[in-house]
Protein backbone atom coordinates (compact mmCIF):
# COMPACT_ATOMS: atom_id res chain seq x y z
CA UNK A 1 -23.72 -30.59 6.36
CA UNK A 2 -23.24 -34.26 7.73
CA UNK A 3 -19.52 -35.14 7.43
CA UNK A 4 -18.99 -38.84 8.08
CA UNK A 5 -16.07 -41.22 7.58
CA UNK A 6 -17.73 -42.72 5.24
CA UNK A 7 -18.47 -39.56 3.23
CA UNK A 8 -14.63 -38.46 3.57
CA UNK A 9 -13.81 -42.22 2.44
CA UNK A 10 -15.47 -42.01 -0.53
CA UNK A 11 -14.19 -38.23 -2.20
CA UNK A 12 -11.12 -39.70 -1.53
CA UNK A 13 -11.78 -42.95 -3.55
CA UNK A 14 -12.93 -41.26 -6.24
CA UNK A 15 -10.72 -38.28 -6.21
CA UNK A 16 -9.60 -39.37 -9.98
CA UNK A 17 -12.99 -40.49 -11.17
CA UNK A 18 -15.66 -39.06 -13.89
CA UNK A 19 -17.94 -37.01 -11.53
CA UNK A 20 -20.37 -36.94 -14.46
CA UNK A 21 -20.76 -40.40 -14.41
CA UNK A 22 -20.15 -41.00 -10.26
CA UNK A 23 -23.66 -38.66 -10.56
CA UNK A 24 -25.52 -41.08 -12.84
CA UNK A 25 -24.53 -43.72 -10.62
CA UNK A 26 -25.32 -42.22 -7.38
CA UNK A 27 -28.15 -44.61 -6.50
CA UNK A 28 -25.56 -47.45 -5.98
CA UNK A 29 -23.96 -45.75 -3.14
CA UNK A 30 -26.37 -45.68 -0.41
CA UNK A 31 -25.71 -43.49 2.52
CA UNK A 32 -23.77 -40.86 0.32
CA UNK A 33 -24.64 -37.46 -0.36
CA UNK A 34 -23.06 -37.92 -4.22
CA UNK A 35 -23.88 -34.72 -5.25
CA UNK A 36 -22.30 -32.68 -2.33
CA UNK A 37 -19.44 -35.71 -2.37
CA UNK A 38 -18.87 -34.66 -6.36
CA UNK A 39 -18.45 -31.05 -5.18
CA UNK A 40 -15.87 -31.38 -2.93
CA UNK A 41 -14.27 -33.81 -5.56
CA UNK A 42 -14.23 -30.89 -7.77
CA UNK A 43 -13.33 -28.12 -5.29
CA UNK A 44 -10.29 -30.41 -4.29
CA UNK A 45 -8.62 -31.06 -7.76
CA UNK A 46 -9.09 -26.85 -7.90
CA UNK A 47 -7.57 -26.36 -4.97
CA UNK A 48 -4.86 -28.90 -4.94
CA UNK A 49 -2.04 -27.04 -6.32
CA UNK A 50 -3.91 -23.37 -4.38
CA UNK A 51 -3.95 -25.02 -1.27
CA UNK A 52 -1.47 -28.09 -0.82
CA UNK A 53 -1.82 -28.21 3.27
CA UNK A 54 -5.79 -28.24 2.69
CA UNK A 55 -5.55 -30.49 -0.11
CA UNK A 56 -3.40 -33.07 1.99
CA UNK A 57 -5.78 -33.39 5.01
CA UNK A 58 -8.68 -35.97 3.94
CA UNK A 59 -10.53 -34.40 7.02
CA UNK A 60 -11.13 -30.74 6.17
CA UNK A 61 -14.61 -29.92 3.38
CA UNK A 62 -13.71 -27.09 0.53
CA UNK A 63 -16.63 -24.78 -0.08
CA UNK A 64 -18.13 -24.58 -3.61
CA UNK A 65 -17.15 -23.26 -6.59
CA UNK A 66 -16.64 -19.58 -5.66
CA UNK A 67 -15.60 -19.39 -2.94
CA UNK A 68 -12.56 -21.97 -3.92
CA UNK A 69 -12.22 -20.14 -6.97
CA UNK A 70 -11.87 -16.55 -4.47
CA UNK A 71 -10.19 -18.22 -1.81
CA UNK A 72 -6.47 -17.23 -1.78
CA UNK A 73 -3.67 -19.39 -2.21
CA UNK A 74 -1.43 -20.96 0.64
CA UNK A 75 1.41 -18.43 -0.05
CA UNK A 76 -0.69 -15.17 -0.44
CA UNK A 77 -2.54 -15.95 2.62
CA UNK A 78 1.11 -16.18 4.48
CA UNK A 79 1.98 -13.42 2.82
CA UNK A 80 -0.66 -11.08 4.78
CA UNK A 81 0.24 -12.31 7.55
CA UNK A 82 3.42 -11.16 7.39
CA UNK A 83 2.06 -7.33 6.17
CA UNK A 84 -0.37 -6.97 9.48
CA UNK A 85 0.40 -6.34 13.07
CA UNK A 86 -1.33 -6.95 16.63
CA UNK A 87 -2.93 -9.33 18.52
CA UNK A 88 -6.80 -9.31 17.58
CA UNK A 89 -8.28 -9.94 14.13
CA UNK A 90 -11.65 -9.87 12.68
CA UNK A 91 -12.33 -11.16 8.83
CA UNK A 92 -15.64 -9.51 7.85
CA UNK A 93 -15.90 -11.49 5.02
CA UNK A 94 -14.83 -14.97 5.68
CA UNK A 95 -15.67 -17.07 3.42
CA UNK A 96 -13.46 -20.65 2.68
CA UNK A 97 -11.51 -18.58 5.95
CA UNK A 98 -8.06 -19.73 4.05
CA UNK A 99 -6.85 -16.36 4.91
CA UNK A 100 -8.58 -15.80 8.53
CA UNK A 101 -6.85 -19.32 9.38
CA UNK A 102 -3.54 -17.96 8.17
CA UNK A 103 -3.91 -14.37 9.48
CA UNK A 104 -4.68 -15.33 12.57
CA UNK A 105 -2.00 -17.35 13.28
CA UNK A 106 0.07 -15.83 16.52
CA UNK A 107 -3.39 -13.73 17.67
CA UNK A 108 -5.15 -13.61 20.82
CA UNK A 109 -8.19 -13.02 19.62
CA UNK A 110 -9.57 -14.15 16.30
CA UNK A 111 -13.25 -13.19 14.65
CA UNK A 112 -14.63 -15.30 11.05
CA UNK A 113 -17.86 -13.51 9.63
CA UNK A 114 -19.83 -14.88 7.12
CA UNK A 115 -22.93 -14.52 5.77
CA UNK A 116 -23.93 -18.03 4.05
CA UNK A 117 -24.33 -20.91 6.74
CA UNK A 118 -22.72 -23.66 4.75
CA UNK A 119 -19.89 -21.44 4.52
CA UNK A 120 -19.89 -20.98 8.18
CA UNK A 121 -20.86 -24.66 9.10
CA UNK A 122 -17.78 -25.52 7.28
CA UNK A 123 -15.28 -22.99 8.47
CA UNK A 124 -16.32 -24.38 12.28
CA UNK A 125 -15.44 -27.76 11.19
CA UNK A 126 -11.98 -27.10 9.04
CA UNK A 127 -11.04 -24.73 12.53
CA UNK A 128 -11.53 -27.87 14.44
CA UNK A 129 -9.58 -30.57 12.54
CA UNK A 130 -6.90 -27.46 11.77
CA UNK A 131 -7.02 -26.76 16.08
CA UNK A 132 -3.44 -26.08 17.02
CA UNK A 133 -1.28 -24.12 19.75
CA UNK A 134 -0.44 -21.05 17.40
CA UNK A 135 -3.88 -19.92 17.02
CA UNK A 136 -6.70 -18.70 19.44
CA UNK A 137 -9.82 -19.97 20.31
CA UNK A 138 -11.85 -19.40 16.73
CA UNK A 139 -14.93 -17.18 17.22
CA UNK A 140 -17.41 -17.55 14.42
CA UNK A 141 -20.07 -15.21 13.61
CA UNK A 142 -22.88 -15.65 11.18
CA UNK A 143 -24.53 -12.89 9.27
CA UNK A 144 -23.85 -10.09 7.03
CA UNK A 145 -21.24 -7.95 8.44
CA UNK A 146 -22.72 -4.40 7.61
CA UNK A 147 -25.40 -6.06 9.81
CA UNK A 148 -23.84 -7.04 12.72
CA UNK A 149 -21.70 -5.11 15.35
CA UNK A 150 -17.93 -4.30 14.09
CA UNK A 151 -16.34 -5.45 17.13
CA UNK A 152 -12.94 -3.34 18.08
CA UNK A 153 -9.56 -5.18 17.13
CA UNK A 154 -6.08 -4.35 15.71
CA UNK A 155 -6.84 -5.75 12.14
CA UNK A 156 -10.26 -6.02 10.26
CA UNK A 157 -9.70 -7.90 6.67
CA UNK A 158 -12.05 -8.40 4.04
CA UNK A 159 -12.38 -9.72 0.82
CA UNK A 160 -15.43 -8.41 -0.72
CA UNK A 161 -17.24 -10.57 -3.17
CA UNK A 162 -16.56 -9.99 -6.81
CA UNK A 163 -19.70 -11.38 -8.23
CA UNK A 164 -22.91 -9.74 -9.45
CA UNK A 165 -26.48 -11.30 -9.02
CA UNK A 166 -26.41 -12.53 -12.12
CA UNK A 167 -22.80 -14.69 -11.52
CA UNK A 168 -20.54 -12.12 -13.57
CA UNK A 169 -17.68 -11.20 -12.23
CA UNK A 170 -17.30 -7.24 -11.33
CA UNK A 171 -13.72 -5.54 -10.91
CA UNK A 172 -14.71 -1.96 -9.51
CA UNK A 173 -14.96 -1.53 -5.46
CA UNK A 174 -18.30 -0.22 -5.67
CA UNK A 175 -19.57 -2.98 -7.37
CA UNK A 176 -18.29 -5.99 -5.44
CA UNK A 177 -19.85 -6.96 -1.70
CA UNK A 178 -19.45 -5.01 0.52
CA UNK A 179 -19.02 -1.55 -0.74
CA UNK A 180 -15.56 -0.63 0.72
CA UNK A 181 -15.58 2.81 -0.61
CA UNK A 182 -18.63 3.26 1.46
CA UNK A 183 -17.94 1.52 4.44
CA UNK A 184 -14.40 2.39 4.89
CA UNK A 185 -14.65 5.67 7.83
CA UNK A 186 -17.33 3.50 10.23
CA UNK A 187 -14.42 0.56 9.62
CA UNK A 188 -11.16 2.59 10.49
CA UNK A 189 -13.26 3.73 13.80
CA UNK A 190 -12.88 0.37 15.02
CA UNK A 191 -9.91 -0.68 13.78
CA UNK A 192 -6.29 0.30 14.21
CA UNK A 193 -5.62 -1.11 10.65
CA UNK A 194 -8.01 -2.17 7.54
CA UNK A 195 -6.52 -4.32 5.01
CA UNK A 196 -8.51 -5.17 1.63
CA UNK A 197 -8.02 -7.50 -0.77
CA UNK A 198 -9.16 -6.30 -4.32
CA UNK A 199 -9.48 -8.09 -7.83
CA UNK A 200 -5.99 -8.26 -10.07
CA UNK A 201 -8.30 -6.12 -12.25
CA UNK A 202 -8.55 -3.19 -10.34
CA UNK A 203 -7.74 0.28 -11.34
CA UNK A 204 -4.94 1.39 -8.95
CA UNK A 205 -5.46 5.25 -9.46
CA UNK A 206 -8.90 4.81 -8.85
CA UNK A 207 -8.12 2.85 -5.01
CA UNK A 208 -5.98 6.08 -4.28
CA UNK A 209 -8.41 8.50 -5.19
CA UNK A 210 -11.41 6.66 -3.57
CA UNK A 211 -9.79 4.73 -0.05
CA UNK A 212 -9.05 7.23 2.85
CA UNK A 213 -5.56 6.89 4.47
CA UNK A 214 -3.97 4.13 2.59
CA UNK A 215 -0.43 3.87 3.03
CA UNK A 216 0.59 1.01 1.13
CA UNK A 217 -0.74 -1.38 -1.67
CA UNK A 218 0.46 -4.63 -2.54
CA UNK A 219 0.39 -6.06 -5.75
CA UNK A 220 0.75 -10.12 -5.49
CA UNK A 221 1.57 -12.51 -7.93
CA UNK A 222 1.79 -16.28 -8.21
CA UNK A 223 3.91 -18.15 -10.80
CA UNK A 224 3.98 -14.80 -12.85
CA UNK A 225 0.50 -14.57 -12.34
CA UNK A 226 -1.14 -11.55 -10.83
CA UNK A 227 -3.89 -12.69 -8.29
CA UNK A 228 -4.71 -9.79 -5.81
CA UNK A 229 -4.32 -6.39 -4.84
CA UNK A 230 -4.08 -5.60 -1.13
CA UNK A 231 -4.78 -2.11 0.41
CA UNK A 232 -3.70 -1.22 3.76
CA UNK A 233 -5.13 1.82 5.57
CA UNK A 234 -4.02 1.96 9.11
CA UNK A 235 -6.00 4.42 11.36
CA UNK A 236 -4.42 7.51 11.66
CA UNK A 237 -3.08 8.80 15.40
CA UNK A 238 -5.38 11.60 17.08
CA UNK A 239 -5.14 14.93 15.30
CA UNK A 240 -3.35 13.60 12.02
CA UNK A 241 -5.00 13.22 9.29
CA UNK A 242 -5.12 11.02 6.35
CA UNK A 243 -1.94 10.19 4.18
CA UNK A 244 -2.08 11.42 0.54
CA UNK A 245 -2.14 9.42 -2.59
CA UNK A 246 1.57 10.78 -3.19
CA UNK A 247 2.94 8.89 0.23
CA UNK A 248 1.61 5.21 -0.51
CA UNK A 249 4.21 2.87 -0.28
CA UNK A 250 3.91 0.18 -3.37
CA UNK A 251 4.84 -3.59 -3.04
CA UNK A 252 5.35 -5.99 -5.86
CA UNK A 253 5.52 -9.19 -4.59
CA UNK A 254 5.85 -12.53 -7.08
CA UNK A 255 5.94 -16.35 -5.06
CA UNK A 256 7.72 -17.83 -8.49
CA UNK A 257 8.50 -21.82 -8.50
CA UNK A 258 12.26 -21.00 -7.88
CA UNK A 259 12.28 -17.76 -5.91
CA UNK A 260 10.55 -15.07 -4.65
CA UNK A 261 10.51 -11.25 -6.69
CA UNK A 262 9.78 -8.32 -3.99
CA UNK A 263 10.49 -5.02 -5.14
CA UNK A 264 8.98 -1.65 -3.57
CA UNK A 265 8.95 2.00 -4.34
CA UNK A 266 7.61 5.34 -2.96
CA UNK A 267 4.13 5.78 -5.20
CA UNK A 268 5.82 9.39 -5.93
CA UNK A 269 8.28 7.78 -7.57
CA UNK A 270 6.27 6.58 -10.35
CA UNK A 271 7.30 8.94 -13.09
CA UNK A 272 7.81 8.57 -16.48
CA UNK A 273 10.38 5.97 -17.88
CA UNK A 274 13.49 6.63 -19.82
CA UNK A 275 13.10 5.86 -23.47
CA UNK A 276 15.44 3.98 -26.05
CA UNK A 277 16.97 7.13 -28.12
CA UNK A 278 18.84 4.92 -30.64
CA UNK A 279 19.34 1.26 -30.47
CA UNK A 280 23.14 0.32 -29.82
CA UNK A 281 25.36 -0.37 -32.52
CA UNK A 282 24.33 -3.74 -33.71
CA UNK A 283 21.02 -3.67 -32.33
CA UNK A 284 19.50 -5.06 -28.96
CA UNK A 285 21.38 -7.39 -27.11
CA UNK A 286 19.37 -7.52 -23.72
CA UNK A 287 15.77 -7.23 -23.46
CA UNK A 288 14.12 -7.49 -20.06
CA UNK A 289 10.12 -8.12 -19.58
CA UNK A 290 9.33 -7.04 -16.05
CA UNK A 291 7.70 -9.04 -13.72
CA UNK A 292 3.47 -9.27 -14.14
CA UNK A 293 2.93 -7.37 -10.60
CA UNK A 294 5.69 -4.69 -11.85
CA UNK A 295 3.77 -4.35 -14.50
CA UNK A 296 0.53 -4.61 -13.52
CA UNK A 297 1.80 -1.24 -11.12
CA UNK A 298 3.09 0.67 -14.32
CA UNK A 299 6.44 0.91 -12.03
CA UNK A 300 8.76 1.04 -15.20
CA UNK A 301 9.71 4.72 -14.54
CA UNK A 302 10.65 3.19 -11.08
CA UNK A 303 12.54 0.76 -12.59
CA UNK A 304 14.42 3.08 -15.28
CA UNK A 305 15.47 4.74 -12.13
CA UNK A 306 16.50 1.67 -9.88
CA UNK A 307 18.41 -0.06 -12.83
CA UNK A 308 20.63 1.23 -16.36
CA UNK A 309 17.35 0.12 -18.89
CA UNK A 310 15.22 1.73 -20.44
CA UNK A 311 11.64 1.68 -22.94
CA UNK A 312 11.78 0.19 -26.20
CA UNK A 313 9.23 2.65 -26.98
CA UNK A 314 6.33 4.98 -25.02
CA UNK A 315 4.13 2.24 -24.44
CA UNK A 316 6.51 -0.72 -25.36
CA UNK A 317 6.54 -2.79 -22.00
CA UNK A 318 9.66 -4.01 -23.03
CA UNK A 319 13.12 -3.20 -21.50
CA UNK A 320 16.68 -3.09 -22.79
CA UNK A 321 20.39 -2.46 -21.00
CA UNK A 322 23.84 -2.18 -22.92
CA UNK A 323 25.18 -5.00 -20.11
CA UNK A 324 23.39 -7.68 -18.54
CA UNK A 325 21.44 -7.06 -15.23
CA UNK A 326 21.53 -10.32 -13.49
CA UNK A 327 19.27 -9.08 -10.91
CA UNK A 328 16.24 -7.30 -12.86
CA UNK A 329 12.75 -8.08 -11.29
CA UNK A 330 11.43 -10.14 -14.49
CA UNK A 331 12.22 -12.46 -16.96
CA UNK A 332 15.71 -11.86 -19.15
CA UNK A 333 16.09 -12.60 -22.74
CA UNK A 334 18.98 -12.73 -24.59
CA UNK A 335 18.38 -11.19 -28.33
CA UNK A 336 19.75 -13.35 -31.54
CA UNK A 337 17.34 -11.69 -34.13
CA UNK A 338 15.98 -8.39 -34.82
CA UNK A 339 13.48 -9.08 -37.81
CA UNK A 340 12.17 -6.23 -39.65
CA UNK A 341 8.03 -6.54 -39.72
CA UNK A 342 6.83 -7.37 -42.78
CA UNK A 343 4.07 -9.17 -44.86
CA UNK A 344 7.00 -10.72 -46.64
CA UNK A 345 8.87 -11.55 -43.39
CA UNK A 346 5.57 -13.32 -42.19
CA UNK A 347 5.23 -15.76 -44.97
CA UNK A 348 8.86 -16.97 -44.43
CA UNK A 349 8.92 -16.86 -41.07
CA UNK A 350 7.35 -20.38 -40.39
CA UNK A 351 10.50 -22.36 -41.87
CA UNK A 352 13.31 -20.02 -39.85
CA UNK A 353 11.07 -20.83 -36.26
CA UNK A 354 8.91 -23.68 -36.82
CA UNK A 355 8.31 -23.20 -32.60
CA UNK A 356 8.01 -20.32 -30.57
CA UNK A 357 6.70 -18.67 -27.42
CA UNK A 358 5.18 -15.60 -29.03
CA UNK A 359 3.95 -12.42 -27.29
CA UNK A 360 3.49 -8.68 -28.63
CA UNK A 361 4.04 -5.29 -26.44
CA UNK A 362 2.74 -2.25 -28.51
CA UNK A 363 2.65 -4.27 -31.80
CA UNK A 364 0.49 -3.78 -35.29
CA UNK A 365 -1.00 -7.67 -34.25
CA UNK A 366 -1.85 -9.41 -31.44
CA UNK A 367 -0.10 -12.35 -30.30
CA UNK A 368 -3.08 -14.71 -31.68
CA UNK A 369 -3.16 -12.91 -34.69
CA UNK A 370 0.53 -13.06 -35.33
CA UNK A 371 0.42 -17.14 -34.65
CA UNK A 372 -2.36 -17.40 -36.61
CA UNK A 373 -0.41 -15.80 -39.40
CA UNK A 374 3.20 -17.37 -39.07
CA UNK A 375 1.54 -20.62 -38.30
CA UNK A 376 4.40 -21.10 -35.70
CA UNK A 377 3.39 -23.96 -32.71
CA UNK A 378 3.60 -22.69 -29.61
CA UNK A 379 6.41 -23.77 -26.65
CA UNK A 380 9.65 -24.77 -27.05
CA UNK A 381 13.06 -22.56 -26.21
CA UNK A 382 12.71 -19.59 -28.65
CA UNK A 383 10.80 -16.27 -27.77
CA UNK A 384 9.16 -14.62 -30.32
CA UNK A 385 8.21 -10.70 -29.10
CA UNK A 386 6.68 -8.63 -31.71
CA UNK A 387 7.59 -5.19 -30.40
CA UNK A 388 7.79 -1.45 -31.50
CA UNK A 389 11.40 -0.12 -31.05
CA UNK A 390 11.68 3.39 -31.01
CA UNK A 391 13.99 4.18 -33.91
CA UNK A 392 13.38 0.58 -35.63
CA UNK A 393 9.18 0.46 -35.93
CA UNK A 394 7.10 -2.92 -35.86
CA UNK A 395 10.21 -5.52 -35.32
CA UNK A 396 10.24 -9.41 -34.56
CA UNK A 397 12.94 -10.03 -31.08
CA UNK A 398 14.36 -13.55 -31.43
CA UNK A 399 15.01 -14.48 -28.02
CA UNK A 400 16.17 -16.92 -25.37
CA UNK A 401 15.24 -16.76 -22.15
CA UNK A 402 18.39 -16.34 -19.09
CA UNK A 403 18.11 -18.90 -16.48
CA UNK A 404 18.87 -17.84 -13.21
């Protein structure tokens, strides 16, 4: 990689341009690698709302395509920081190192692995230009970390890659790079603490069955988004062994625009919800759609416990309270419709909500399917949830959302 002025110059000129055509044209700008220049164009405009520090400094160089795409975000990178203790770090898979730079903050001693050499001729440059009096001296090691020697610190992290050879993306721990599930007892001896970070798609009962000694997970979300699952097995003390499944702590953690959602529970906790016996007199008034981490941890018999709500149905997502909760982890709608499903109902629909945000929990369509149907547009102020109710069958919530 040759990083000039010149070079940085230019992807900032032509932040906004076509790269397509900047490509075609690349003969007219001598001295510029265009086609490395219209990659970090492109990882940028990814990255720019993922990474807003990064995005701001002209000087640092994004890595490609996947590993912006893998890299976390400025807030879930702070996040772990917050989750991990002691004074020595080592990221065994380092990749963009957004998270070793953040992680790291605070340490003594700080160790990026990576295997690819752009990767790591890039991380030594962005720890330069980043160079500051909260974080050690950066040491950088390149190679495959089952290769080379685990050194012994307070906190190894890695991120294993979620790609096959053939570029598809793989959920399951034994598929992704490295093979935590395999690798996990030679890491613990070396570490006082291992902390993971797995795909959004990954089976929960199926980390607690297969990761020795895990004591908490952490489900994080962005904007209502789930992004990550983090797994934290510290080493046990001499002569202890390893927790069981039954004594993981769970975190749900959600950085929205306006506020932050945390909510936690005791993984034995995590028994069935309460169900709707009969809707109140006059129907549903409240309906409550818990947050996407909350949900993402099946935590709604936690929830049922924590606050008065309870199921629509068995596997209705959807939750409902005789008052208002003004504090429910999740979004809060306010009902002004309860709309009996029916093929008649459908064809009339369209005139009564010519716009709608429409979703379905446990409902005879999907949400595409019941657009496609209504013909409603999508957006506006109205929430359309096509629901099962126990006591009521396939109905139609018209909803507002609560601010606040």
């Amino acid at each position: 990689m040759t990083w000039t002025p010149e070079l940085r110059d230019f992807i900032q000129q032509h932040l906004n341009d076509d790269t397509a055509e900047l490509l075609l044209a690349a003969r007219r700008y001598q001295g510029i690698d265009v086609p490395f220049a219209v990659e970090q164009i492109g990882a940028r405009k990814r990255l720019k709302g993922k990474l807003p520090e990064w995005y701001a400094n002209a000087e640092l160089v994004m890595g490609g395509r996947v590993p912006a795409e893998q890299c976390s975000s400025e807030a879930t990178a702070r996040y772990k920081r917050s989750i991990i203790e002691g004074k020595s770090l080592c990221d065994m898979t380092g990749g963009m190192g957004v998270d070793f730079w953040y992680m790291s903050e605070g340490m003594e001693r700080a160790i990026y692995t990576e295997r690819n050499e752009e990767l790591c001729e890039i991380a030594q440059h962005n720890f330069r230009v980043l160079k500051d009096g909260k974080h050690p001296e950066v040491e950088v090691r390149c190679g495959d970390g089952r290769e080379l020697s685990i050194p012994s610190v307070d906190v190894i992290y890695l991120d294993p890659a979620r790609r096959a050879g053939d570029g598809s993306r793989v959920y399951a721990m034994e598929d992704c790079e490295p093979n935590i599930v395999e690798w996990q007892d030679e890491l613990l001896s070396h570490a006082g603490m291992v902390l993971v970070k797995l795909s959004p798609m990954v089976d929960l009962t199926d980390v607690l069955r297969k990761l020795k000694g895990v004591t908490d997970v952490y489900v994080v979300g962005v904007k209502n988004e789930c992004k990550e699952v983090l797994v934290k097995a510290p080493r046990p003390p001499k002569g202890e062994g390893c927790r069981s499944g039954n004594e993981v702590r769970m975190h749900c953690v959600d950085f929205l625009a306006d506020r932050t959602i945390e909510y936690s529970y005791d993984f034995s906790e995590n028994i069935p919800p309460r169900i709707l016996s009969l809707p109140q007199q006059g129907g549903l008034r409240w309906v409550y759609e818990p947050d996407v981490t909350l949900m993402k941890a099946q935590a709604y018999g936690p929830l049922c416990q924590r606050f008065p709500v309870c199921q629509l149905d068995f596997e209705t997502h959807l939750m409902t309270s005789d008052d208002l909760i003004p504090d429910f982890p999740g979004r809060t709608f306010i009902v002004s419709e309860q709309i009996p499903f029916s093929s008649k109902t459908l064809k009339l629909l369209l005139r009564a909500i010519p716009q709608a945000n429409i979703a379905t929990r446990n409902f005879i369509m999907t949400a595409d399917q019941l657009r496609q149907r209504t013909r409603i547009k999508d957006g506006g102020d109205i929430y359309l949830f096509g629901a099962k109710v126990r006591g009521m069958g396939d109905v139609l919530l018209k909803c507002t959302k609560v601010e606040g």
